[in-house]
C-alpha atoms as a PDB file:
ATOM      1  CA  UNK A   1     -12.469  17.164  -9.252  1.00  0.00           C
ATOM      2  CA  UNK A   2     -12.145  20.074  -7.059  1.00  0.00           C
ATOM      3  CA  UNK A   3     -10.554  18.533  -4.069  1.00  0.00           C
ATOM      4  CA  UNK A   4      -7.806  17.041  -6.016  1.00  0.00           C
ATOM      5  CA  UNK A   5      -6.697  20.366  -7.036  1.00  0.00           C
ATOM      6  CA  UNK A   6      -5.477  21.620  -4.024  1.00  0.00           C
ATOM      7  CA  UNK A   7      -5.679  18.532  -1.152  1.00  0.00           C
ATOM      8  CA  UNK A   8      -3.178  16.203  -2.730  1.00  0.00           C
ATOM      9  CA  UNK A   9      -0.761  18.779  -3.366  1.00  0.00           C
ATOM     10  CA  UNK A  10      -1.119  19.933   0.208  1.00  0.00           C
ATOM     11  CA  UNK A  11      -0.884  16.290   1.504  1.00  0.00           C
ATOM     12  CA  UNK A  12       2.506  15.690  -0.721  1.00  0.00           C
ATOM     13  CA  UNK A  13       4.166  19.023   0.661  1.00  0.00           C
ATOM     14  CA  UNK A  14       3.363  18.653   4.287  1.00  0.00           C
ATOM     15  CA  UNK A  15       4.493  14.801   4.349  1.00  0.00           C
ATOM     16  CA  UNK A  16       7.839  16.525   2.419  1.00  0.00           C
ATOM     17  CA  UNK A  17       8.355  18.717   5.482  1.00  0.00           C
ATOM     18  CA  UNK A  18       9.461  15.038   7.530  1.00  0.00           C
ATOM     19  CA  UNK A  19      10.088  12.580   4.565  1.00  0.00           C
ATOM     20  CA  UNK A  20      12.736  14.850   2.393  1.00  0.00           C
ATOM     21  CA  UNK A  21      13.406  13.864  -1.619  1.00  0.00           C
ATOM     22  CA  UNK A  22      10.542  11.311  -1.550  1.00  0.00           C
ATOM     23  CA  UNK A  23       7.873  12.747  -3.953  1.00  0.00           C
ATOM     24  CA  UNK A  24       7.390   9.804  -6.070  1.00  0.00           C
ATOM     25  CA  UNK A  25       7.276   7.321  -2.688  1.00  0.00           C
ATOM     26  CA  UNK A  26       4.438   9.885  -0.763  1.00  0.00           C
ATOM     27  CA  UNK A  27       2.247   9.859  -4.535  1.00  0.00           C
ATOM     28  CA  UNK A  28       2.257   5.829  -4.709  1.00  0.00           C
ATOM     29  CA  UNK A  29       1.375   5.622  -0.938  1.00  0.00           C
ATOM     30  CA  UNK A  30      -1.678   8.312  -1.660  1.00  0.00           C
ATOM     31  CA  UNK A  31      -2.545   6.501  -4.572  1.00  0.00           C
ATOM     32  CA  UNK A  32      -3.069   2.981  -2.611  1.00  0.00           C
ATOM     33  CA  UNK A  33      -5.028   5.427  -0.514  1.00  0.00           C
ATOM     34  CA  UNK A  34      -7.195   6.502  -2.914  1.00  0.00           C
ATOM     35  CA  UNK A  35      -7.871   3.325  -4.899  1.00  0.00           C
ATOM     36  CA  UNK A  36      -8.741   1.706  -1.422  1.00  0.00           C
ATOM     37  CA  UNK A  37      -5.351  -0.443  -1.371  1.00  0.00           C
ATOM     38  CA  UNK A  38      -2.492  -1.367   1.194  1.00  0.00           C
ATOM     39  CA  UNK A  39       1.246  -0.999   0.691  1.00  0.00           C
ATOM     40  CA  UNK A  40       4.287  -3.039   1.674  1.00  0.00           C
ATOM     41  CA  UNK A  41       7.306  -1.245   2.410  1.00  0.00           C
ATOM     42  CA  UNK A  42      10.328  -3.495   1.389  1.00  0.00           C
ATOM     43  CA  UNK A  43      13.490  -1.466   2.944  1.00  0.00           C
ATOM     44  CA  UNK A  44      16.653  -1.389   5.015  1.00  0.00           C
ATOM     45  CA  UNK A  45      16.180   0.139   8.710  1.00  0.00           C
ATOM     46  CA  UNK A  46      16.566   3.447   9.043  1.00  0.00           C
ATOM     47  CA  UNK A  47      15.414   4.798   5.552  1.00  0.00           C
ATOM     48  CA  UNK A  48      11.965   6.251   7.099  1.00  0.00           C
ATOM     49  CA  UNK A  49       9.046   3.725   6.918  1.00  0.00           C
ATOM     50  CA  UNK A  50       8.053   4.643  10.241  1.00  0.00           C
ATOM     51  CA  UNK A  51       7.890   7.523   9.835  1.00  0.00           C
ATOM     52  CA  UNK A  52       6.525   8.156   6.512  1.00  0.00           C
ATOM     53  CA  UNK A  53       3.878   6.259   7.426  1.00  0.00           C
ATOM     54  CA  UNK A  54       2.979   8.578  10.484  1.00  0.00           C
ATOM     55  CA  UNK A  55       3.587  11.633   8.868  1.00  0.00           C
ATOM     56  CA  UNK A  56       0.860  10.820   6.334  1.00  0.00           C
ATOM     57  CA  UNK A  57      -1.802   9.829   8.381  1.00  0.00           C
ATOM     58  CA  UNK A  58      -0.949  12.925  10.730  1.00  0.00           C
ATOM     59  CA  UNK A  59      -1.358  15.216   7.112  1.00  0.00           C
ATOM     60  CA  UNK A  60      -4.761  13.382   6.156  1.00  0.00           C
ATOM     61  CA  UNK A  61      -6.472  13.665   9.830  1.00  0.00           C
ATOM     62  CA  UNK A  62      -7.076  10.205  10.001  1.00  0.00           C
ATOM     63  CA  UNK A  63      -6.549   7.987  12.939  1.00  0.00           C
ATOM     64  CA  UNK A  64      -3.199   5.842  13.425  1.00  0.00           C
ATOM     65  CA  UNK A  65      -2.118   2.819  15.484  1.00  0.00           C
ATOM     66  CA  UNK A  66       1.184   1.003  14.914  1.00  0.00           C
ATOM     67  CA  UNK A  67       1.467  -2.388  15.210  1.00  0.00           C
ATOM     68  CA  UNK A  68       5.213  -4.248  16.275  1.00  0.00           C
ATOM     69  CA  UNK A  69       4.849  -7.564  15.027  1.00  0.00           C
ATOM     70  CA  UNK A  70       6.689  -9.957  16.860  1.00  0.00           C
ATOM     71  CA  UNK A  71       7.283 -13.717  17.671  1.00  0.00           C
ATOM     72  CA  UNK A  72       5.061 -13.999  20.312  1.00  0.00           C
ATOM     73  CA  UNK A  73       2.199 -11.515  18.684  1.00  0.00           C
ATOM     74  CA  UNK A  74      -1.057 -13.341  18.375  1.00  0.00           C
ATOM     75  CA  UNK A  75      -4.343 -12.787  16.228  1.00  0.00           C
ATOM     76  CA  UNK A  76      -6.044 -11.141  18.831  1.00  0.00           C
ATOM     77  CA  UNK A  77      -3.595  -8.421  19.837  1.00  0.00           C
ATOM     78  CA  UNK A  78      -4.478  -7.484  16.642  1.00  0.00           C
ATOM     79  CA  UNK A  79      -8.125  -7.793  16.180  1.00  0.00           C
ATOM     80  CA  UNK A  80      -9.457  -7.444  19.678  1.00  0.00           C
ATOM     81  CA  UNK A  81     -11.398 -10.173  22.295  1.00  0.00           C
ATOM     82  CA  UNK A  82     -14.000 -10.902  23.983  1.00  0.00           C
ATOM     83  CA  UNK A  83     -14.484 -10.889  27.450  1.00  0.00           C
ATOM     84  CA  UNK A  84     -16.554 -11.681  29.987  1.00  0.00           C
ATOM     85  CA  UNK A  85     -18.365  -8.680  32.491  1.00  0.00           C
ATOM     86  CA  UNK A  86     -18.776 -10.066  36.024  1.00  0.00           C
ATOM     87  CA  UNK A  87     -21.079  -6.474  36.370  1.00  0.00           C
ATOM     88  CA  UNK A  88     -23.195  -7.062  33.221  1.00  0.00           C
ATOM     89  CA  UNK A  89     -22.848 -10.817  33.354  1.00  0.00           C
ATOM     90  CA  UNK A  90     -22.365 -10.523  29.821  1.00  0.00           C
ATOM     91  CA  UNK A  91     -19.782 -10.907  26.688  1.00  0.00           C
ATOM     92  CA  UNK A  92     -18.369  -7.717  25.879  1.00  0.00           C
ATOM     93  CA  UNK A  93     -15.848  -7.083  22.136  1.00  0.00           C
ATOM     94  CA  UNK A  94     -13.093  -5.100  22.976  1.00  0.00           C
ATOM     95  CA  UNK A  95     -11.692  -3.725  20.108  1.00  0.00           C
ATOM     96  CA  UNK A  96      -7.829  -3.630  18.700  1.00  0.00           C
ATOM     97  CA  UNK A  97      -5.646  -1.412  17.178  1.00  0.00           C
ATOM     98  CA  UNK A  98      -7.137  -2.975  13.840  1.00  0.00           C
ATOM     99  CA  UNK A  99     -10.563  -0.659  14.166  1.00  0.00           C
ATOM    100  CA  UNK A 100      -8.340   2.565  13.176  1.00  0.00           C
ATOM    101  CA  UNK A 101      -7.921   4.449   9.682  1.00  0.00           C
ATOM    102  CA  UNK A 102      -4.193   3.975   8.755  1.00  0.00           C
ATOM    103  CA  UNK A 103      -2.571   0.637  10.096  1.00  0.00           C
ATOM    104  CA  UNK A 104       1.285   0.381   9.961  1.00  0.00           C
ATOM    105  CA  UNK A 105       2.302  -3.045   9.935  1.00  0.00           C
ATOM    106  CA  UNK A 106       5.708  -2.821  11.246  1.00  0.00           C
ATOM    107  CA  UNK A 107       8.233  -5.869  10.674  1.00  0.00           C
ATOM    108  CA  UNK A 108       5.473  -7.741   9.427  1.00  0.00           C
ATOM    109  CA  UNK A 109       7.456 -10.720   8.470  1.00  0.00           C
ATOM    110  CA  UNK A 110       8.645 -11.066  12.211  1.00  0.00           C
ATOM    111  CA  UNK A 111       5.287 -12.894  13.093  1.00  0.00           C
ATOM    112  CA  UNK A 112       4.087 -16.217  12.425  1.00  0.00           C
ATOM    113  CA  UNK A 113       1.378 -16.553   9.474  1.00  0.00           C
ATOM    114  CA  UNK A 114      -1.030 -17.329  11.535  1.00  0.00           C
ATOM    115  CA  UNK A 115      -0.776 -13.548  13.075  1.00  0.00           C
ATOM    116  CA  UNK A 116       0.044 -12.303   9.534  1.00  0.00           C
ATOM    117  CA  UNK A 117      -3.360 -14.235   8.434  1.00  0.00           C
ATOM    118  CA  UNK A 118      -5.376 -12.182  10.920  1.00  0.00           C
ATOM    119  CA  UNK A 119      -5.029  -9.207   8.480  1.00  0.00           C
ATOM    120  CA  UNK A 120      -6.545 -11.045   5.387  1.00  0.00           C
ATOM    121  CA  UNK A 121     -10.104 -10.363   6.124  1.00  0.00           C
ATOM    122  CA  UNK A 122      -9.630  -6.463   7.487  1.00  0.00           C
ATOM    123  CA  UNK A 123      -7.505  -6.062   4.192  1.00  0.00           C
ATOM    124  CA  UNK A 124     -10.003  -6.995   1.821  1.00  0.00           C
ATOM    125  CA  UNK A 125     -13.624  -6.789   3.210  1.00  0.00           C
ATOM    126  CA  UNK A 126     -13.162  -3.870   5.638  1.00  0.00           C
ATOM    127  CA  UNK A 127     -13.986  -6.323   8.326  1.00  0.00           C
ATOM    128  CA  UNK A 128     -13.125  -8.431  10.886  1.00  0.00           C
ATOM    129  CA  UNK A 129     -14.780 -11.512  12.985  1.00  0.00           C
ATOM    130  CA  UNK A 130     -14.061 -12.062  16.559  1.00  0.00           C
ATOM    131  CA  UNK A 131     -16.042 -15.350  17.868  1.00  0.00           C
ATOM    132  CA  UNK A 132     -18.470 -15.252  15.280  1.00  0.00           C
ATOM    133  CA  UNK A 133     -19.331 -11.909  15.647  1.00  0.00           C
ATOM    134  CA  UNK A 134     -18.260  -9.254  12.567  1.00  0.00           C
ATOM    135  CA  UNK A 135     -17.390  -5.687  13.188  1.00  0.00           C
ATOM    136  CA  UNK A 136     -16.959  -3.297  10.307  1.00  0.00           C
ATOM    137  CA  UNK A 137     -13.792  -1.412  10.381  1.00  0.00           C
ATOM    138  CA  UNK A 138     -13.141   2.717  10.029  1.00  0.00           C
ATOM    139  CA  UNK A 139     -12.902   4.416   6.335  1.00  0.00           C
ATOM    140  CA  UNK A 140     -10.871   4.947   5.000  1.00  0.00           C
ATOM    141  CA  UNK A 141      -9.007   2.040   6.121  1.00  0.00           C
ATOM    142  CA  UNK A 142      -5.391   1.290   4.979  1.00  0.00           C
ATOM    143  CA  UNK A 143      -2.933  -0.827   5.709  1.00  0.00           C
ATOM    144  CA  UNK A 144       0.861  -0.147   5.043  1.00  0.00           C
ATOM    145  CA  UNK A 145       3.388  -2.657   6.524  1.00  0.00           C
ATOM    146  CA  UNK A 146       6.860  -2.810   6.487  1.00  0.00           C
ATOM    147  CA  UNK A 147       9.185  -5.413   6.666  1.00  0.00           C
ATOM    148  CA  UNK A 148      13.443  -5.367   5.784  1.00  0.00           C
ATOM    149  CA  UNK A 149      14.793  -7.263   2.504  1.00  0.00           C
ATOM    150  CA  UNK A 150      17.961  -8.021   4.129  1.00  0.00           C
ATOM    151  CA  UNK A 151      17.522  -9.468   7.348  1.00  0.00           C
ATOM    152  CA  UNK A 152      16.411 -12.610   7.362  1.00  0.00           C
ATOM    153  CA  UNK A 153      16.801 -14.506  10.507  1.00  0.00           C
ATOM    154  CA  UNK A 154      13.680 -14.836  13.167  1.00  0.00           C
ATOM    155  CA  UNK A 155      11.317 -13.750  10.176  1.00  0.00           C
ATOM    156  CA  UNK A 156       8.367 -15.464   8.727  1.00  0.00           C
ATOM    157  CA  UNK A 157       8.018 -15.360   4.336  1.00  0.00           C
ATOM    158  CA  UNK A 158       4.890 -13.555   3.807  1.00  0.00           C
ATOM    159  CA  UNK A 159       1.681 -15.519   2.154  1.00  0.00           C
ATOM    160  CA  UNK A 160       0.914 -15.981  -0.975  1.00  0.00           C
ATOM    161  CA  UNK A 161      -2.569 -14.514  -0.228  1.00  0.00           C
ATOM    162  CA  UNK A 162      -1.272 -11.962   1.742  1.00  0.00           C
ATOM    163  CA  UNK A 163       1.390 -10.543  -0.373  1.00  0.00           C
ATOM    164  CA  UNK A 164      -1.351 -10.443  -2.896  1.00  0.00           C
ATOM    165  CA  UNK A 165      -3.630  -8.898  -0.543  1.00  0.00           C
ATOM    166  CA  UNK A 166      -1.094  -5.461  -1.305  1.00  0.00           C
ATOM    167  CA  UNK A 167      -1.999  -2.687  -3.832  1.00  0.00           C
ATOM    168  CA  UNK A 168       1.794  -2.103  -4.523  1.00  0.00           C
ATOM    169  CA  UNK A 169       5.036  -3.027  -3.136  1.00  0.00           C
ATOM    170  CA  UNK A 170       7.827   0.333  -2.826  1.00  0.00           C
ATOM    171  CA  UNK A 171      11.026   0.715  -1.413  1.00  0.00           C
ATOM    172  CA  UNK A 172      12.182   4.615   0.212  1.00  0.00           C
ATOM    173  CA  UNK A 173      15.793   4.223  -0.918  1.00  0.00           C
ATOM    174  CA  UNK A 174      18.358   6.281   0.451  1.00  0.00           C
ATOM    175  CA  UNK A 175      18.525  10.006   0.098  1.00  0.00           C
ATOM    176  CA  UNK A 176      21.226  11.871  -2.122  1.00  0.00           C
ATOM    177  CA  UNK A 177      24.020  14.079  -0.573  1.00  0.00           C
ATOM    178  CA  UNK A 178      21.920  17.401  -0.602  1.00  0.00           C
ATOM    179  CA  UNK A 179      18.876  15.629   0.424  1.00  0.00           C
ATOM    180  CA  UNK A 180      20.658  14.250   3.669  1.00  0.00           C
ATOM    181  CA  UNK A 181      22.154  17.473   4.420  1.00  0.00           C
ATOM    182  CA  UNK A 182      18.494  18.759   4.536  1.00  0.00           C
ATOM    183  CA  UNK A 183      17.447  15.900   6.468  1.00  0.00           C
ATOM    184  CA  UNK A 184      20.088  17.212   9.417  1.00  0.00           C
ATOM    185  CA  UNK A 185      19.741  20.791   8.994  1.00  0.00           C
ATOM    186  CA  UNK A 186      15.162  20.015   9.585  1.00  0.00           C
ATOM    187  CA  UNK A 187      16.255  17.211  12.330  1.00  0.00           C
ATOM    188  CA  UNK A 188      18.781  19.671  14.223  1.00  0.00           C
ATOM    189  CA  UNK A 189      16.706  21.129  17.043  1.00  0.00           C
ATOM    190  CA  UNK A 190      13.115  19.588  16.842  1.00  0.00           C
ATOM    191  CA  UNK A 191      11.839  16.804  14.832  1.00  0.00           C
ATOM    192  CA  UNK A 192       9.707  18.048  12.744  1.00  0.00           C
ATOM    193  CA  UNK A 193       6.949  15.303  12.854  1.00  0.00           C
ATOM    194  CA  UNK A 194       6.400  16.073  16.332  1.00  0.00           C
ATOM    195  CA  UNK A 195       4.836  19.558  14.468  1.00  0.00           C
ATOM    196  CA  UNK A 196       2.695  18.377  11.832  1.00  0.00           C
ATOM    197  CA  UNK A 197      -0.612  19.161  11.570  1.00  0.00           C
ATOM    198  CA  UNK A 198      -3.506  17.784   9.765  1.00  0.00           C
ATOM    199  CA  UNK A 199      -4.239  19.488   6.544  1.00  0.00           C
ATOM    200  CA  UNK A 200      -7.277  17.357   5.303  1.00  0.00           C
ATOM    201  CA  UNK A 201      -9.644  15.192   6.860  1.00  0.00           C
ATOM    202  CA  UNK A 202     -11.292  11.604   6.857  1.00  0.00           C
ATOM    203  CA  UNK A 203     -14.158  13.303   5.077  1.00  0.00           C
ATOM    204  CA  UNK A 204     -12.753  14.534   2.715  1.00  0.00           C
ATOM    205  CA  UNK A 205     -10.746  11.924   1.801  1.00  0.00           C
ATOM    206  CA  UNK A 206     -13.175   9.372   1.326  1.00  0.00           C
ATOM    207  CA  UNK A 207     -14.932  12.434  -0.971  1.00  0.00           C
ATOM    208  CA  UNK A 208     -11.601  12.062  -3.248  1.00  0.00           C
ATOM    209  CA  UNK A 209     -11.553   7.701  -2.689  1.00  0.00           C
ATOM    210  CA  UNK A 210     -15.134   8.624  -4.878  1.00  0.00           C
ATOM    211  CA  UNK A 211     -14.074  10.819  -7.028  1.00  0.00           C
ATOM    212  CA  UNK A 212     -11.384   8.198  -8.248  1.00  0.00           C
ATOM    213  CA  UNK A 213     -14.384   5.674  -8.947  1.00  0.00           C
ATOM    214  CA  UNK A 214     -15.182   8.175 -11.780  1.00  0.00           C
ATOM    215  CA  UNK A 215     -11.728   8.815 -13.488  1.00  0.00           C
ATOM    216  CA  UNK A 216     -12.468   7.547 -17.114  1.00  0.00           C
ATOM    217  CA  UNK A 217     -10.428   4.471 -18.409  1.00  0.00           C
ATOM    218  CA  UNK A 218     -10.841   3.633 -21.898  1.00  0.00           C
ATOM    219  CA  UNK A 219     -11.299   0.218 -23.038  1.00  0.00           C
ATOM    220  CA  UNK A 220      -8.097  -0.318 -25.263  1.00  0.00           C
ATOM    221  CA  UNK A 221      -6.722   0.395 -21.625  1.00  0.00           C
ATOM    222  CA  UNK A 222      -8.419  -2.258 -19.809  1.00  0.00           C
ATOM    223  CA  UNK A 223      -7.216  -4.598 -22.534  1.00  0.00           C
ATOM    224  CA  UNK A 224      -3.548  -3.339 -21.906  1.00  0.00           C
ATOM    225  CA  UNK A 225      -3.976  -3.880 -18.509  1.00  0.00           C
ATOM    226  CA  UNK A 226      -6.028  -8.038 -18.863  1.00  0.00           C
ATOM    227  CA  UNK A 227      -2.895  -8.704 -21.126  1.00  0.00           C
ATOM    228  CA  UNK A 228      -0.233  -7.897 -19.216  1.00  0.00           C
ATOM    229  CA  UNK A 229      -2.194 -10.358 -16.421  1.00  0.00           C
ATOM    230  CA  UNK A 230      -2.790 -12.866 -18.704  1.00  0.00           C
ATOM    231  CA  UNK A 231       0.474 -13.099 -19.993  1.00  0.00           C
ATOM    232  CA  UNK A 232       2.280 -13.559 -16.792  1.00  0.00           C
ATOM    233  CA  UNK A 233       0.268 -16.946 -16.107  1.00  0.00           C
ATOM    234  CA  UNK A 234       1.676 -18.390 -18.924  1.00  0.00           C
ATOM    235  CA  UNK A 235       4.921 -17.381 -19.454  1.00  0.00           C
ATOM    236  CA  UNK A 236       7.642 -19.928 -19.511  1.00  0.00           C
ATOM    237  CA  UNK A 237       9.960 -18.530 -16.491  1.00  0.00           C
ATOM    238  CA  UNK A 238       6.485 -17.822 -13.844  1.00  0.00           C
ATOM    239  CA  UNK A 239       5.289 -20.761 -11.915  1.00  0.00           C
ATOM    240  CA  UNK A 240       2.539 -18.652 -10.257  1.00  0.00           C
ATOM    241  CA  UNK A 241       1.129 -15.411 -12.412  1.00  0.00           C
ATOM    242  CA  UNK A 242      -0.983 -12.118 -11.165  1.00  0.00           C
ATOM    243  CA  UNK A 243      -4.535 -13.220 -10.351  1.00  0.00           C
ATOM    244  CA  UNK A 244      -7.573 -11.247 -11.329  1.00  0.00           C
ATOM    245  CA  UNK A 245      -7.296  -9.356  -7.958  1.00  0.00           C
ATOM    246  CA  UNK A 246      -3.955  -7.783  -9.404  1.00  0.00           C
ATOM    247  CA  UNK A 247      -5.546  -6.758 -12.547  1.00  0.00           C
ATOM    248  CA  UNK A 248      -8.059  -4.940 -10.328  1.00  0.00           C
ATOM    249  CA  UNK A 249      -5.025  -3.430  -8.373  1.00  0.00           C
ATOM    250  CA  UNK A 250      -3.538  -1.688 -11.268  1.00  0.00           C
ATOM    251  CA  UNK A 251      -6.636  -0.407 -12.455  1.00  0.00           C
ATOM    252  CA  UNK A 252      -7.782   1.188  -9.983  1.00  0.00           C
ATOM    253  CA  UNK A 253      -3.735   2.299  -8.916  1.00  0.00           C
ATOM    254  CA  UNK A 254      -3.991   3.875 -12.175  1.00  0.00           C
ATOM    255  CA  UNK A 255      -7.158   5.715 -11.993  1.00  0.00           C
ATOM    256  CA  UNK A 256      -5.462   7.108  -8.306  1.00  0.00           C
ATOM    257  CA  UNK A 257      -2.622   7.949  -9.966  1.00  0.00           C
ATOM    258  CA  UNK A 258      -4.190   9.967 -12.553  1.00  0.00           C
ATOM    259  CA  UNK A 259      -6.458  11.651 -10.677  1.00  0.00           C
ATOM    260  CA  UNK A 260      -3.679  12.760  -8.562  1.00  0.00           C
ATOM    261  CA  UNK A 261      -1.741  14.139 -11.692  1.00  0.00           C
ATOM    262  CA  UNK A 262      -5.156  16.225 -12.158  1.00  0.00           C
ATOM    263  CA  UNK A 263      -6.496  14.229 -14.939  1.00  0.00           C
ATOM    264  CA  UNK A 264      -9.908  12.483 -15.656  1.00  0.00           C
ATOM    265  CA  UNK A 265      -8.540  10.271 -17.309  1.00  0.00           C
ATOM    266  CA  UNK A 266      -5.951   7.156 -17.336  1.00  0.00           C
ATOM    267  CA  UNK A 267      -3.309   7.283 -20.123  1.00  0.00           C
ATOM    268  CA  UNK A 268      -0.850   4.605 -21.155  1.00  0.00           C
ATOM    269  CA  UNK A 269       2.246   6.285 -18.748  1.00  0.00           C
ATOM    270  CA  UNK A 270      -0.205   5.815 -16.261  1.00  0.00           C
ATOM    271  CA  UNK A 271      -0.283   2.305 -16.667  1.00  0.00           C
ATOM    272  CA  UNK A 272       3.485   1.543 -16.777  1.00  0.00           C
ATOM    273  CA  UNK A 273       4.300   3.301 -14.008  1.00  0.00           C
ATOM    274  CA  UNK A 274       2.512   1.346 -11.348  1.00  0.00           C
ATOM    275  CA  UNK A 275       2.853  -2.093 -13.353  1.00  0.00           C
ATOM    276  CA  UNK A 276       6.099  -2.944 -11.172  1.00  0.00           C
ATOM    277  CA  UNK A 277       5.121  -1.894  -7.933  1.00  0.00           C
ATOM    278  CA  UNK A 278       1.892  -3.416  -8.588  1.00  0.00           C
ATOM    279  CA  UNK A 279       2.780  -6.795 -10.045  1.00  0.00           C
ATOM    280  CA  UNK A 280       5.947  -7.911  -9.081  1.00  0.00           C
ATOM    281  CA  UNK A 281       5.424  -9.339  -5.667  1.00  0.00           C
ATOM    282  CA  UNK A 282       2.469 -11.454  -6.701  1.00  0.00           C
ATOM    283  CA  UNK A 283       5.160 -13.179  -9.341  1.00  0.00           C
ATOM    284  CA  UNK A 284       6.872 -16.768  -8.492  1.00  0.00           C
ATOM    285  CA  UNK A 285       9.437 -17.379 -10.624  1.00  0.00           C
ATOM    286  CA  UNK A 286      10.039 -21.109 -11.910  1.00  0.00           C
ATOM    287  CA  UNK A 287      13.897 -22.201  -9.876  1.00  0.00           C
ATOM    288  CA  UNK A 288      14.881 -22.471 -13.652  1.00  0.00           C
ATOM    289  CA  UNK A 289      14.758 -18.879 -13.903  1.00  0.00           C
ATOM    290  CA  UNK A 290      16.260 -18.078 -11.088  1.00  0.00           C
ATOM    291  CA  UNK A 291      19.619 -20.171 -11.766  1.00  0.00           C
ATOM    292  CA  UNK A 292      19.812 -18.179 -14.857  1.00  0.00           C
ATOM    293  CA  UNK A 293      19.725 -14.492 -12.964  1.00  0.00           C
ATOM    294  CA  UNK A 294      16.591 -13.302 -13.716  1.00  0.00           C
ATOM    295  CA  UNK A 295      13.752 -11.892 -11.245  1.00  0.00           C
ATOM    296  CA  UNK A 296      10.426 -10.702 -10.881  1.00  0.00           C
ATOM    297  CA  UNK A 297      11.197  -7.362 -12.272  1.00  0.00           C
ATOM    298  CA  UNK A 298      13.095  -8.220 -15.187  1.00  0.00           C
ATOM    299  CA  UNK A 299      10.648 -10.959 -16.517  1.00  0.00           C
ATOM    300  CA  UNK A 300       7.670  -8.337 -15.761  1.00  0.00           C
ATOM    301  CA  UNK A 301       9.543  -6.364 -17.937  1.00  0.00           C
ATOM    302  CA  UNK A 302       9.981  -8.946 -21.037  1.00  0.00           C
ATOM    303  CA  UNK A 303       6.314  -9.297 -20.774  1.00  0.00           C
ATOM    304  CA  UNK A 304       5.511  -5.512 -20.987  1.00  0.00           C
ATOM    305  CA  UNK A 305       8.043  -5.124 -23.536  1.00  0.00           C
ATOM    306  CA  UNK A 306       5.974  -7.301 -25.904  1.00  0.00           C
ATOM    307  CA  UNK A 307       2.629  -5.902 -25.803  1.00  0.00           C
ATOM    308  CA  UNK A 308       1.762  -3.090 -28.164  1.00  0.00           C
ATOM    309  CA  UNK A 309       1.272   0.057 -26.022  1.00  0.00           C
ATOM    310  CA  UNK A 310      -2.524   0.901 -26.921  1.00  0.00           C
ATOM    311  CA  UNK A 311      -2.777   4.581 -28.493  1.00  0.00           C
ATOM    312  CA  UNK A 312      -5.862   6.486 -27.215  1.00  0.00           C
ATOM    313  CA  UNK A 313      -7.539   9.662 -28.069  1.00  0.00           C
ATOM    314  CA  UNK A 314      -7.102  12.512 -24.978  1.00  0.00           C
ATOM    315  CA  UNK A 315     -10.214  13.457 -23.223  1.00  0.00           C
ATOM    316  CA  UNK A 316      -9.779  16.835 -21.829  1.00  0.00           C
END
């Protein structure tokens, strides 16, 4: 695992020159990255999704087109059209901002679902269909939308599908005192995204998306993981559990994540730390539950709490 050595933490430190005191966020956006996943950004405005999102594909060399989902958006301001060549007399695809490497999503819950349904296929198969005709899309490929938890009016509820169409769901947060006061002594004279250069490259990342495919998860683990699942779709307080696709998602989240902390290897930590951001939004609690104060996380977290934590040998 050569590249991992020194590319991811070059990756995390250049993203920390614009995003300031957000370690943890930039590692579970890289490892959606790596395991081939998407991200949803739940925040206030004004936190950074923007540009968090920017300043990583600007560090991994990859190309970027932003997305403002609004109202009056429609699926083909997103995926591209055909039209019609008087010179050629023929049909010609012209492509959308969908046929780039790092998609931000912004206010993605400000469109309709039919919009927000044009993303299913590019999410999943790396592919989209415009009048019958398919067109692969750019790897690595990666969306990461945003949308605010607050605001509610004018805004569409995202899909079931396409919520669990998602790798992980993260917030930013705000910063602490000191990290603010950096954040106006790097934003007083030039902003520093505007000077960010590329310290990787599409290659190379899709050389580390591979070497993830390798990091070693031992079967006890893959147990953990299949009970954790299983468990949520048939607990008392969840009308609708994790599907299959979720277990996927946190196994190969996990195999990112350790590969990223330089190991071969996943180990139990690995596990628990991703099982919220991973799981959570495909959750839909029973109204029952709800009346009585609980939510996603905390029921997640009942359901952890009762599984034996598997203890495996280290492989180094």
């Amino acid at each position: 695992m050569s590249l991992n050595k020194t590319k991811i933490p070059e990756i995390i430190n250049n993203v920390s020159k614009v995003i300031i005191g957000k370690r943890e966020v930039t590692e579970k956006i890289l490892v959606a990255l790596l395991s081939g996943g998407h991200v949803l950004i739940e925040d206030v405005p004004g936190v950074g999704k923007t540009t968090l999102v920017h300043a990583i594909s600007k560090s991994i060399g990859c190309s970027f087109k932003r997305i403002q989902f609004t109202p009056d958006l429609v699926p083909s301001d997103i995926t591209g059209l055909t039209v019609y060549n008087m010179k050629s007399g023929e049909f010609e695809y012209r492509q959308g901002p969908i046929a780039s490497n790092i998609i931000l999503a912004d206010e993605i819950n400000r469109s309709s679902p039919k919009t927000q349904s044009s993303l299913l296929e590019a999410m999943q198969e790396r592919q989209i269909t415009v009048d019958g005709c398919t067109y692969k899309l750019p790897r690595p490929f990666m969306v990461l939308a945003t949308q605010n938890p607050i605001e509610y009016e004018g805004t569409f509820p995202l899909p079931e599908a396409q919520l669990d169409r998602f790798t992980l769901r993260i917030n930013i947060g705000y910063p602490n005192f000191a990290e603010e006061k950096k954040i106006l002594i790097a934003y007083k004279e030039e902003e520093p995204l505007s000077k960010l250069q590329a310290v990787t490259s599409e290659t190379e990342v899709e050389a580390m998306q591979m070497e993830v495919e390798k990091v070693f998860v031992d079967e006890d683990l893959q147990d953990y993981m299949i009970q954790i699942t299983q468990l949520t779709r048939n607990h008392h307080d969840i009308y609708l559990g994790c599907s299959p696709r979720a277990t996927l998602a946190l196994f190969n989240a996990a195999r990112a994540l350790a590969y990223i902390r330089g190991r071969e290897y996943v180990i139990p930590d690995d596990i628990k730390e991703l099982v919220y951001a991973t799981l959570t939004h495909r959750l839909i609690l029973k109204s029952e539950a709800k009346i009585q104060g609980k939510d996603e996380h905390s029921v997640l977290s009942e359901i952890v709490k009762s599984i034996r934590v598997p203890v495996v040998k280290l492989y180094d």
